[in-house]
Structures are given as C-alpha cells and as structure tokens.
N, C-alpha and C. Protein backbone atom coordinates (compact mmCIF):
# COMPACT_ATOMS: atom_id res chain seq x y z
N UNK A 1 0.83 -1.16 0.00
CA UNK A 1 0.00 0.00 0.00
C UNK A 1 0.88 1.23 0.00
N UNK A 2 0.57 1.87 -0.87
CA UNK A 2 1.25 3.69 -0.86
C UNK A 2 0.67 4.08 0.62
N UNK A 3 2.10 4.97 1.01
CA UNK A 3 1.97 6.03 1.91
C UNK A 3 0.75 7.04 1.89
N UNK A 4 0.29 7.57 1.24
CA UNK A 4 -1.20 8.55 0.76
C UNK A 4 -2.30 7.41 1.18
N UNK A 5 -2.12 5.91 0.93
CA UNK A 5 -3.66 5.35 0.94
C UNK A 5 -2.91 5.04 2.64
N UNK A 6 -2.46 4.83 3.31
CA UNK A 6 -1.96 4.26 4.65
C UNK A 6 -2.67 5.74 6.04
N UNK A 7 -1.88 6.66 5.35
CA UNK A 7 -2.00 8.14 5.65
C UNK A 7 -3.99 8.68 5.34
N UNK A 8 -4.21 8.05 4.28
CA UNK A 8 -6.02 8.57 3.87
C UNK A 8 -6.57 7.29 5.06
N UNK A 9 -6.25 6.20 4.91
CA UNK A 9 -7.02 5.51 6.26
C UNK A 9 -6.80 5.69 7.25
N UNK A 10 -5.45 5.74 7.95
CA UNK A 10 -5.00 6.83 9.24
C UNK A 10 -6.42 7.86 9.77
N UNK A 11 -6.21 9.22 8.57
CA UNK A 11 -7.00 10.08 9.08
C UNK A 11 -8.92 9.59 8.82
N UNK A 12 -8.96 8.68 7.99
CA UNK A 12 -10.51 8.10 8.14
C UNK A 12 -10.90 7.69 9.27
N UNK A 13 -9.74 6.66 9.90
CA UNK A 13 -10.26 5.84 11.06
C UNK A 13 -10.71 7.58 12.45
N UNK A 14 -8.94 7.93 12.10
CA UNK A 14 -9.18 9.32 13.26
C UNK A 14 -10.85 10.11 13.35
N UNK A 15 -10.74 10.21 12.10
CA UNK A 15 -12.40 11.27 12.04
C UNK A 15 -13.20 10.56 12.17
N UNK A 16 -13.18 8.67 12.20
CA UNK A 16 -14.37 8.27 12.42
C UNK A 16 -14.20 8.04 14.28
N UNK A 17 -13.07 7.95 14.46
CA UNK A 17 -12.88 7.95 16.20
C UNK A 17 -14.09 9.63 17.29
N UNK A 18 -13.53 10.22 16.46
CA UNK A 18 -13.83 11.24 16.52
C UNK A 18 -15.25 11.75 16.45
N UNK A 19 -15.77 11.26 15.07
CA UNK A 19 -17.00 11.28 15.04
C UNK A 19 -17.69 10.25 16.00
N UNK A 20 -17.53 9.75 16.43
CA UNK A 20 -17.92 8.40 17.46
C UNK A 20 -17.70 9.15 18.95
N UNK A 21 -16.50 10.02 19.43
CA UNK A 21 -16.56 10.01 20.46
C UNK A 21 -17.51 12.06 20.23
N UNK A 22 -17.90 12.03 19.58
CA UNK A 22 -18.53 13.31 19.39
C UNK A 22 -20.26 12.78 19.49
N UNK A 23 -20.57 11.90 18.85
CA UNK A 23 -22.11 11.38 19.13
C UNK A 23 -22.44 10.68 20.44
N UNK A 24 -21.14 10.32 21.41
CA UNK A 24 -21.28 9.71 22.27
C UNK A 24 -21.13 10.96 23.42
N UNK A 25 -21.04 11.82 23.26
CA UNK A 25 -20.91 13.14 23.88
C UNK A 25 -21.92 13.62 23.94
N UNK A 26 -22.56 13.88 22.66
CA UNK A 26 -23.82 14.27 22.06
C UNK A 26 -25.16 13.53 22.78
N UNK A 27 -25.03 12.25 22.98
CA UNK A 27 -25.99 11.18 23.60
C UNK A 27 -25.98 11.24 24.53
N UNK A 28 -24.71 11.61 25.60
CA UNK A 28 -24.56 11.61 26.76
C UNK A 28 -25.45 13.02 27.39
N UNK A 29 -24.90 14.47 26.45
CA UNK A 29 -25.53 15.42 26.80
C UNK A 29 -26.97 15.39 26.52
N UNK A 30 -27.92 14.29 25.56
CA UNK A 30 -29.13 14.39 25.61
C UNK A 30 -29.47 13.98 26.71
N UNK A 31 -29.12 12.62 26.97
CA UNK A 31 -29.52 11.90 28.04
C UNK A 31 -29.72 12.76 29.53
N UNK A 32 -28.87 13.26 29.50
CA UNK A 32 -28.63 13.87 30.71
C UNK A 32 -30.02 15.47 30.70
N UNK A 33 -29.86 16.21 29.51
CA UNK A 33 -31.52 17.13 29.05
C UNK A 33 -32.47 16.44 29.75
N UNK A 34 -32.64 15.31 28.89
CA UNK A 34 -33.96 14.24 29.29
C UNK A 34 -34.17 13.97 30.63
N UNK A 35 -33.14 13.57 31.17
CA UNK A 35 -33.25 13.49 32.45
C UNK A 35 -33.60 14.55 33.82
N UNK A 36 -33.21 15.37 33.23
CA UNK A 36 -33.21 16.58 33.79
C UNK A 36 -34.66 17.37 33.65
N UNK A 37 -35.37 17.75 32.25
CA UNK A 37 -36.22 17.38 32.04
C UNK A 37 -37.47 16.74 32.73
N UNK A 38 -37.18 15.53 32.80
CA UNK A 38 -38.46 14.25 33.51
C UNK A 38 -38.23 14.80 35.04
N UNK A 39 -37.01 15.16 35.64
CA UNK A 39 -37.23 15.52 37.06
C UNK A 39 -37.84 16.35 37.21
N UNK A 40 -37.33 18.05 36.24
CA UNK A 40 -38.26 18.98 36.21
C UNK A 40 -39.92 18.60 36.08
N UNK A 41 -40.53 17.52 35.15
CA UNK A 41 -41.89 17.34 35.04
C UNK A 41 -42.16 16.33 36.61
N UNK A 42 -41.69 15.36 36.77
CA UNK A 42 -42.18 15.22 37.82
C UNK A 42 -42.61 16.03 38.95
N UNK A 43 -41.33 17.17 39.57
CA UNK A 43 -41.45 18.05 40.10
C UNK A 43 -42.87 18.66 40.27
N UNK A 44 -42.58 19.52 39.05
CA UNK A 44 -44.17 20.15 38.60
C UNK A 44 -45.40 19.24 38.87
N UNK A 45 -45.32 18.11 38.45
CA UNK A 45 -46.35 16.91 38.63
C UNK A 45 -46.57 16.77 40.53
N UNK A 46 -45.80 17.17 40.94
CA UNK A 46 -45.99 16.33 42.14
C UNK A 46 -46.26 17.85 42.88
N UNK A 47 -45.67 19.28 42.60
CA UNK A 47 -46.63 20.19 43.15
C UNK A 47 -48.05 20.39 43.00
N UNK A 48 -48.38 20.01 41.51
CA UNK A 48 -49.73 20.47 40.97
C UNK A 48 -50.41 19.51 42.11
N UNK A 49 -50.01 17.99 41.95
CA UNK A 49 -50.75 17.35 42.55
C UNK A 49 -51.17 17.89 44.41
N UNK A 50 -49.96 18.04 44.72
CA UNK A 50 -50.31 19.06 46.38
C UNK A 50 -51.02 19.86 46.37
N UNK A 51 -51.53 21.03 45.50
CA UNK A 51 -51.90 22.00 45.24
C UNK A 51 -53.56 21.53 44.94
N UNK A 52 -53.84 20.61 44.01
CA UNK A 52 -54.94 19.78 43.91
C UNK A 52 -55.42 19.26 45.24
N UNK A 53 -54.74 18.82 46.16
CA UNK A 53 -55.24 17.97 47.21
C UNK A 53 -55.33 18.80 48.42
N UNK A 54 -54.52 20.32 48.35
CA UNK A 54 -54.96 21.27 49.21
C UNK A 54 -56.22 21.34 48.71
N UNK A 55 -56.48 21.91 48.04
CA UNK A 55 -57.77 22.70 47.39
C UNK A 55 -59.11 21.77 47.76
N UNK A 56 -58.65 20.35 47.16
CA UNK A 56 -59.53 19.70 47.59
C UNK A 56 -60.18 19.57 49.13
N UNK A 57 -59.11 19.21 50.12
CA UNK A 57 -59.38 18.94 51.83
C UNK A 57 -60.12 20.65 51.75
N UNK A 58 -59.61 21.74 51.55
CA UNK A 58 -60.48 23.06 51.73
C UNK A 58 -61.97 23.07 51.28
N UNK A 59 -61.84 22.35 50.26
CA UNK A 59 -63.21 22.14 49.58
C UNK A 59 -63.90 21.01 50.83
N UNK A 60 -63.83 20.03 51.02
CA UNK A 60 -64.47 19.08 51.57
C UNK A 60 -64.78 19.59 53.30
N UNK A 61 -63.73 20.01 53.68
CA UNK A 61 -63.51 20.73 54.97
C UNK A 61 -64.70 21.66 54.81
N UNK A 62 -64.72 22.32 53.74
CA UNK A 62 -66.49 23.56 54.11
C UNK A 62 -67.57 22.85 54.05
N UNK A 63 -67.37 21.91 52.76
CA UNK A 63 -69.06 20.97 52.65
C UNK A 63 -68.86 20.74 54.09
N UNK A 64 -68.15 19.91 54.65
CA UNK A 64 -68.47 19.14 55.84
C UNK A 64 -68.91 19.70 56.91
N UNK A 65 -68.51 21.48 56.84
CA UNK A 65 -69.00 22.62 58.00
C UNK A 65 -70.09 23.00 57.11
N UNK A 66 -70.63 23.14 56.08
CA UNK A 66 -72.32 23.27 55.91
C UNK A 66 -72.61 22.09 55.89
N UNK A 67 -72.67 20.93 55.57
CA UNK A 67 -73.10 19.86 56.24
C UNK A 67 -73.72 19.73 57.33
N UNK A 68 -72.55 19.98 58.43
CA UNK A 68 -72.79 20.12 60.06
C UNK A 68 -74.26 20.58 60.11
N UNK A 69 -73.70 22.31 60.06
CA UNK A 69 -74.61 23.11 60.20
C UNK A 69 -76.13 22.75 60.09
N UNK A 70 -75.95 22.19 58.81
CA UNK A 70 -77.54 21.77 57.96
C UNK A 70 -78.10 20.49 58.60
N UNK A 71 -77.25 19.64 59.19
CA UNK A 71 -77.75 18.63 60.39
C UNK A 71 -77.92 19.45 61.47
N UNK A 72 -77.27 20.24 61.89
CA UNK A 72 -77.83 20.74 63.55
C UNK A 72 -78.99 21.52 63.29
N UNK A 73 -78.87 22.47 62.05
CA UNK A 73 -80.48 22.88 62.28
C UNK A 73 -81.80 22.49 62.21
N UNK A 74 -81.35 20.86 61.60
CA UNK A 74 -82.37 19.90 61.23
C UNK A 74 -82.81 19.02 62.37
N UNK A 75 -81.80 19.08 63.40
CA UNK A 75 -81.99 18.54 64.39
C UNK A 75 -82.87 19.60 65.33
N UNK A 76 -82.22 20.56 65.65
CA UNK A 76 -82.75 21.73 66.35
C UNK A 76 -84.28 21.60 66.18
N UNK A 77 -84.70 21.96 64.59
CA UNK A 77 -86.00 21.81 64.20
C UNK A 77 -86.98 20.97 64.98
N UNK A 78 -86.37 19.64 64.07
CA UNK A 78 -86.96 18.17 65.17
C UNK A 78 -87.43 18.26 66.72
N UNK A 79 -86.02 18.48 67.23
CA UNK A 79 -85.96 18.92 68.54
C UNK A 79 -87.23 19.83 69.00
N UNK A 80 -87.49 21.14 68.51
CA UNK A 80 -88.71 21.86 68.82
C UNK A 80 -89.80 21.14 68.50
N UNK A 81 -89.81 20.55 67.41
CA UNK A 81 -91.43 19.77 67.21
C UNK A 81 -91.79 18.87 68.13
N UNK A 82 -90.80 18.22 68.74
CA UNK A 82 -91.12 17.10 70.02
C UNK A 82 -91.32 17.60 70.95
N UNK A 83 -90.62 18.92 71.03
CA UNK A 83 -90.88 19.41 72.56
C UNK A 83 -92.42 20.31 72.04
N UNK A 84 -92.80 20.72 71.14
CA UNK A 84 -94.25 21.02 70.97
C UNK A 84 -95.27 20.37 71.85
N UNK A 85 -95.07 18.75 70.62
CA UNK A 85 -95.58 18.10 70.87
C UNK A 85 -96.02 17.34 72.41
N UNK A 86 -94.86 17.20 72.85
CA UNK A 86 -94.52 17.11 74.18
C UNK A 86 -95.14 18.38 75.34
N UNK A 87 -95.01 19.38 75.13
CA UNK A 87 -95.62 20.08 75.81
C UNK A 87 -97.08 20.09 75.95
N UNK A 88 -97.87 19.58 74.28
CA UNK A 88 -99.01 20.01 74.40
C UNK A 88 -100.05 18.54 74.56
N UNK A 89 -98.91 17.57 74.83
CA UNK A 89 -99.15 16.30 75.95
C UNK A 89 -99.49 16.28 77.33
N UNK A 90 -98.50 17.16 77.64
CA UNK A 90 -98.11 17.50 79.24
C UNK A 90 -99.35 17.92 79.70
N UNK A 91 -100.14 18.77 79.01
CA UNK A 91 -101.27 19.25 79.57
C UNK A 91 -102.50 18.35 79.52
N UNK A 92 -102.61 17.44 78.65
CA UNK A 92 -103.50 16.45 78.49
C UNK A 92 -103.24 15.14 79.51
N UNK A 93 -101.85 15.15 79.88
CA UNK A 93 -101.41 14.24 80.91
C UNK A 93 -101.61 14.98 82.43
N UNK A 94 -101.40 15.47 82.66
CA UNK A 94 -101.53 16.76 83.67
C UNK A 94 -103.05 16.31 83.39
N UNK A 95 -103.92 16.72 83.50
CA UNK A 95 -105.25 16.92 83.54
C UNK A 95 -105.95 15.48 83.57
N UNK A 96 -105.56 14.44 82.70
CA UNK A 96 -105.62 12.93 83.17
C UNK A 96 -105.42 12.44 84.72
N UNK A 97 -104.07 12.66 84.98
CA UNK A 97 -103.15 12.26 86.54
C UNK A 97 -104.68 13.47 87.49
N UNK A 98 -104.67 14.46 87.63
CA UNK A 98 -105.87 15.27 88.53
C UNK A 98 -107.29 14.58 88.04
N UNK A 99 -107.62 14.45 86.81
CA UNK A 99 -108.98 13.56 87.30
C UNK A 99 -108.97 12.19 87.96
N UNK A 100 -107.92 11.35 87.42
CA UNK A 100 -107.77 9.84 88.21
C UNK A 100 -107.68 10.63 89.85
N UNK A 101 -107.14 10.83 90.15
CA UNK A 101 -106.55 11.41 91.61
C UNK A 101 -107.97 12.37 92.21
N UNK A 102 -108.50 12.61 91.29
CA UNK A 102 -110.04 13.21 92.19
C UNK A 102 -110.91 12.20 92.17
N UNK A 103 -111.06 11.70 90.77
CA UNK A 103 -111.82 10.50 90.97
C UNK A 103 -111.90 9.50 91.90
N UNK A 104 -110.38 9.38 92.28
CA UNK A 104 -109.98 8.14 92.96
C UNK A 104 -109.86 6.87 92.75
C-alpha cells in the first residue's frame, strides 16, 4: 500500500474515532436534558398534585362545615317539634293524673 492510501485511512479511522466520540458526547448530553427534564416534570407533577389535594381537603372541609350546620339545624327543628308536641301532651297528661286522683 502507498503512503497517501496508509496516511487517507490513518485520518478516516481518526475522524471516524472522533465522530464516534462526538455522538457519544452528544448522547450523553441528551440523556442527561432528558433526564433533567423528567425531574423537572415530575417536580411540577408532584406540586400540581399538592396543590390539587390542598384545594380539595379546603373544599371538603367547608361541605363538611355546611353539612354540620344543615344537620344541627335539622336537628334543632326536630328537637322543637317534640318538645311542641310534648308540651301540648303535658297538659293532656296533667289533667288525666288530677282527674284519676279526684276521681280516685
């Protein structure tokens, strides 16, 4: 083989060394974007999600205080109708207990 074809494969192999350790540079610095990247989205992913699940317990936390509310006044309600009722017993019982007791 001539010196020129020894010397032209020489510098082929070099530039293909080269080109090889340049895409492997190249791959390395994507990889590493990407990666960087997916942490950044997780990140974000995993605030939004906190931010979602605040909002939510705030949300559920008020239904559950008008909730309350809307049971105690429903109870309250109740509550007065029995004691109505109850009161306007009392007098019919009351007046039963004094006739047995006069009657004898």
């Amino acid at each position: 083989m001539s010196f020129e074809a020894i010397t032209a494969i020489n510098e082929a192999e070099a530039s293909a060394r080269q080109m090889k350790a340049d895409a492997l540079a190249s791959a390395k610095a994507a990889e590493a974007a990407a990666v960087e990247d997916g942490r950044l989205a997780v990140e974000a992913a995993r605030s939004k999600a906190a931010a979602e699940v605040r909002e939510l317990r705030a949300r559920s936390d008020e239904k559950a205080k008008q909730d309350a509310m809307a049971l105690a006044s429903d109870t309250e309600n109740k509550k007065a109708a029995m004691r109505a009722r109850a009161d306007a017993r009392m007098e019919k019982a009351a007046a039963l207990i004094v006739e047995r007791v006069v009657n004898g």
